[in-house]
N, C-alpha and C. Protein backbone atom coordinates (compact mmCIF):
# COMPACT_ATOMS: atom_id res chain seq x y z
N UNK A 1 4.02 -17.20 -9.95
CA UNK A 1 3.50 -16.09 -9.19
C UNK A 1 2.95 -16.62 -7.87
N UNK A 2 2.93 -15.61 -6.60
CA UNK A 2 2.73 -16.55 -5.57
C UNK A 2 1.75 -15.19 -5.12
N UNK A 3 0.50 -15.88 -4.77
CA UNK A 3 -1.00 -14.47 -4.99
C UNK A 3 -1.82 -14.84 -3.36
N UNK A 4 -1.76 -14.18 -2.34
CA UNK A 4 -2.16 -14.22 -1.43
C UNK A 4 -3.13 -13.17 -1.13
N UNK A 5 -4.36 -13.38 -1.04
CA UNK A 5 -5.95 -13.02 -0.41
C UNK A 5 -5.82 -12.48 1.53
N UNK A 6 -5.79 -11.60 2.27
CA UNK A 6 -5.73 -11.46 3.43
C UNK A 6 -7.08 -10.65 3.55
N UNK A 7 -7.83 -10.86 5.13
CA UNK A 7 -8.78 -10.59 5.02
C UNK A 7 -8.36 -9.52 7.15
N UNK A 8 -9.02 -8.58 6.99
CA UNK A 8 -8.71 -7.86 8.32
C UNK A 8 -10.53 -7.79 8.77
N UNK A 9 -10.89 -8.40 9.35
CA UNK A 9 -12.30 -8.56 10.09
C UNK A 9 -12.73 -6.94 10.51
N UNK A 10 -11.75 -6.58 11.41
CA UNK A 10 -12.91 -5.47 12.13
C UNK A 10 -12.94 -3.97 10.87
N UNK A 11 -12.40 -3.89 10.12
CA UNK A 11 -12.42 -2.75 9.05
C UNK A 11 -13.25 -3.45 7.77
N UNK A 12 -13.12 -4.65 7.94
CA UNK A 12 -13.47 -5.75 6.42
C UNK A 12 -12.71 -5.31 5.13
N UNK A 13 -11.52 -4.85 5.22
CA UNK A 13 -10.91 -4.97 4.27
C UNK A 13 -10.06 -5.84 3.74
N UNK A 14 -9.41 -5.92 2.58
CA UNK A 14 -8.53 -7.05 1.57
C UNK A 14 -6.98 -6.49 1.94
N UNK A 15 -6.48 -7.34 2.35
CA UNK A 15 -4.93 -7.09 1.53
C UNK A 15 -4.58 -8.01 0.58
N UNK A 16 -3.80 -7.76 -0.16
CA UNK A 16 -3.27 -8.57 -1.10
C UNK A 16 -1.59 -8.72 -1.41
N UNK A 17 -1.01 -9.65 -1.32
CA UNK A 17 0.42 -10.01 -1.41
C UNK A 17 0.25 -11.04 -2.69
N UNK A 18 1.28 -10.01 -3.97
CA UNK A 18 1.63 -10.81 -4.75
C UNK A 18 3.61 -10.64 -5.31
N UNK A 19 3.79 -11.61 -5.36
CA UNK A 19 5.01 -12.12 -5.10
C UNK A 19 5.84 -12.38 -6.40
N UNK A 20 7.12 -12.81 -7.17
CA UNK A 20 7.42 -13.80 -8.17
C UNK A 20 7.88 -14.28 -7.11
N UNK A 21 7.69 -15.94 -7.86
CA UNK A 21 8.56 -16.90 -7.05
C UNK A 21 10.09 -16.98 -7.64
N UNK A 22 10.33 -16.66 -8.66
CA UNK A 22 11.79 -16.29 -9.03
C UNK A 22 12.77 -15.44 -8.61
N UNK A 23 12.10 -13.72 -8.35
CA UNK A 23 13.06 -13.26 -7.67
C UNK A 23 12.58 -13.41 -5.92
N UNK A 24 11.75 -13.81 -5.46
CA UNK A 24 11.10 -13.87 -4.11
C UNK A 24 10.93 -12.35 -3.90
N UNK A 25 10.29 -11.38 -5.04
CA UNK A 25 10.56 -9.73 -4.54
C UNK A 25 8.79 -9.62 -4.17
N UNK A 26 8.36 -9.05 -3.42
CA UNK A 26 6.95 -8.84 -3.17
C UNK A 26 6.07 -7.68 -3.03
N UNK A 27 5.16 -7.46 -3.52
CA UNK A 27 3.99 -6.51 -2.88
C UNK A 27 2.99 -6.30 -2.55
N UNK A 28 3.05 -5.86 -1.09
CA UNK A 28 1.70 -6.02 -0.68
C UNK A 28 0.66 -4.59 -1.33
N UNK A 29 -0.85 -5.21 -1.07
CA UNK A 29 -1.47 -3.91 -1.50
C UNK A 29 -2.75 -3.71 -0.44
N UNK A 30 -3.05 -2.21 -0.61
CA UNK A 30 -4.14 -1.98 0.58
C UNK A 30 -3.77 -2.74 1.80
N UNK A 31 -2.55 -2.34 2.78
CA UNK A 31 -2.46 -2.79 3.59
C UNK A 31 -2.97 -2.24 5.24
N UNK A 32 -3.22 -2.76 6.21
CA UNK A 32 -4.43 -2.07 6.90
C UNK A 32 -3.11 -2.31 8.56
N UNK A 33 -2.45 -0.72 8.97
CA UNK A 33 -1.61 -1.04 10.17
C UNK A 33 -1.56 -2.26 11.14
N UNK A 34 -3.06 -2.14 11.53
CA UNK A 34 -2.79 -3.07 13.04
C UNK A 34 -2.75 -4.68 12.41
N UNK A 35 -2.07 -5.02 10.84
CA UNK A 35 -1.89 -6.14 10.81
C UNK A 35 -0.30 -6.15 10.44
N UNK A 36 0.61 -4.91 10.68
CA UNK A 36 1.59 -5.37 10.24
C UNK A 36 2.81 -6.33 10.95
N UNK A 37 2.41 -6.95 11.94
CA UNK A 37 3.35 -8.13 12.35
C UNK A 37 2.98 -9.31 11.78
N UNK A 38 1.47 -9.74 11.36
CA UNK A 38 0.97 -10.29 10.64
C UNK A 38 1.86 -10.64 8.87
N UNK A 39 1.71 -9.07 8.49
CA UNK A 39 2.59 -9.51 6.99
C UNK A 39 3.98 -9.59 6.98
N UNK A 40 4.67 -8.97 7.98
CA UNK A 40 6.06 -9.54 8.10
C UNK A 40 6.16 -10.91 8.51
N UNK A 41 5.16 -11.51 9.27
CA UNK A 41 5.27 -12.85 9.61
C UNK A 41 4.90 -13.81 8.20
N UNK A 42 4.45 -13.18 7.26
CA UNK A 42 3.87 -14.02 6.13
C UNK A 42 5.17 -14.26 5.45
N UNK A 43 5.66 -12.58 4.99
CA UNK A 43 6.80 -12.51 4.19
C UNK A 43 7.82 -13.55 4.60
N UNK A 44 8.59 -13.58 6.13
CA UNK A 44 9.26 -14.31 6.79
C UNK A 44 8.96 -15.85 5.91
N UNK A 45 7.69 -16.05 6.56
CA UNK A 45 7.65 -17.82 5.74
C UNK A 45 7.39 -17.77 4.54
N UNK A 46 7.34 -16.90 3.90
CA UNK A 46 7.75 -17.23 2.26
C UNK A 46 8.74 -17.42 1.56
N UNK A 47 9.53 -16.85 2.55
CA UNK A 47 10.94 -16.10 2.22
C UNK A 47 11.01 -14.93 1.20
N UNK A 48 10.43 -14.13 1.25
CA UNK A 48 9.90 -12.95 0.39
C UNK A 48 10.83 -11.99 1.02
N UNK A 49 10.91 -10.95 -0.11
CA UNK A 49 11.48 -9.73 0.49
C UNK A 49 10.82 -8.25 -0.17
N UNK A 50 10.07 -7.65 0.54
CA UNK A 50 8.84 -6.87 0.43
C UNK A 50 9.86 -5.62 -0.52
N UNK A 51 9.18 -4.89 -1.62
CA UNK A 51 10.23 -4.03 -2.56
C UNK A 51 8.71 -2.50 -2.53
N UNK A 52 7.83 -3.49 -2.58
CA UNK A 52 6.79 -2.25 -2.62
C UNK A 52 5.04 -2.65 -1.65
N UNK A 53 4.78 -1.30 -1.14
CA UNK A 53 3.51 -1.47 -0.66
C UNK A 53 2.85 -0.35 -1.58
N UNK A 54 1.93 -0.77 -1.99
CA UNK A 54 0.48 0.31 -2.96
C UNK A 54 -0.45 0.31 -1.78
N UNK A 55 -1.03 1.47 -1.96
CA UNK A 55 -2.47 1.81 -1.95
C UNK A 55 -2.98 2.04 -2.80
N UNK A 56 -4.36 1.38 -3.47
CA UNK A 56 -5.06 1.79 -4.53
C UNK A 56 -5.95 2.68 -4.22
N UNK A 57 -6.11 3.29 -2.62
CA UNK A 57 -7.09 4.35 -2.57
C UNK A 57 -7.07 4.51 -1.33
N UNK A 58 -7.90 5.65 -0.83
CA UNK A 58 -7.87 6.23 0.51
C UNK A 58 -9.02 5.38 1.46
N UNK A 59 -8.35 5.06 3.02
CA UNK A 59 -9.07 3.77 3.19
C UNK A 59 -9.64 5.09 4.52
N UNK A 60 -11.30 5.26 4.37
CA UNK A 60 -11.39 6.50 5.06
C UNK A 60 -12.02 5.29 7.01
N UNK A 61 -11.93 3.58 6.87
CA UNK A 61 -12.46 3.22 7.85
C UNK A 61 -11.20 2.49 8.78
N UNK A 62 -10.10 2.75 8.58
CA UNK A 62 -8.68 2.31 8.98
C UNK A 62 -7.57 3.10 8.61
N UNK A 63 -6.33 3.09 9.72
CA UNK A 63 -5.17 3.65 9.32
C UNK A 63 -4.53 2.23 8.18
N UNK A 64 -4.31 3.53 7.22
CA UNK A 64 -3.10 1.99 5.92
C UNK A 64 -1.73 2.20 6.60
N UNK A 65 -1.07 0.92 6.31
CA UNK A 65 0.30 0.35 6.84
C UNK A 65 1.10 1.19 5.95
């Protein structure tokens, strides 16, 4: 399993990217817009290929990706 912690400063919220390293299929969760060149740049060097994004809830201090 490949389990990545992301942290967005000015909202202080979590994202989280968890991955298999077998099929390289990924998902990110609670993801926060103004970082998404950020997680395509992650995915890129993982070699990941993103299948799902979750929200576990309504993020009322940021637009979600």
């Amino acid at each position: 399993m490949i389990f990545r912690q992301l942290f967005e400063r000015e909202s202080s919220t979590y994202t989280y990217l968890i991955a298999s390293e077998k099929t390289r299929e990924a998902v990110l969760i609670d993801t926060v817009k103004t970082e998404v060149e950020q997680y395509l740049r992650l995915l890129k060097e993982l070699n990941l290929t993103l299948v799902y994004v979750l929200d576990t809830h309504t993020h009322a201090d940021h637009i979600t990706a």
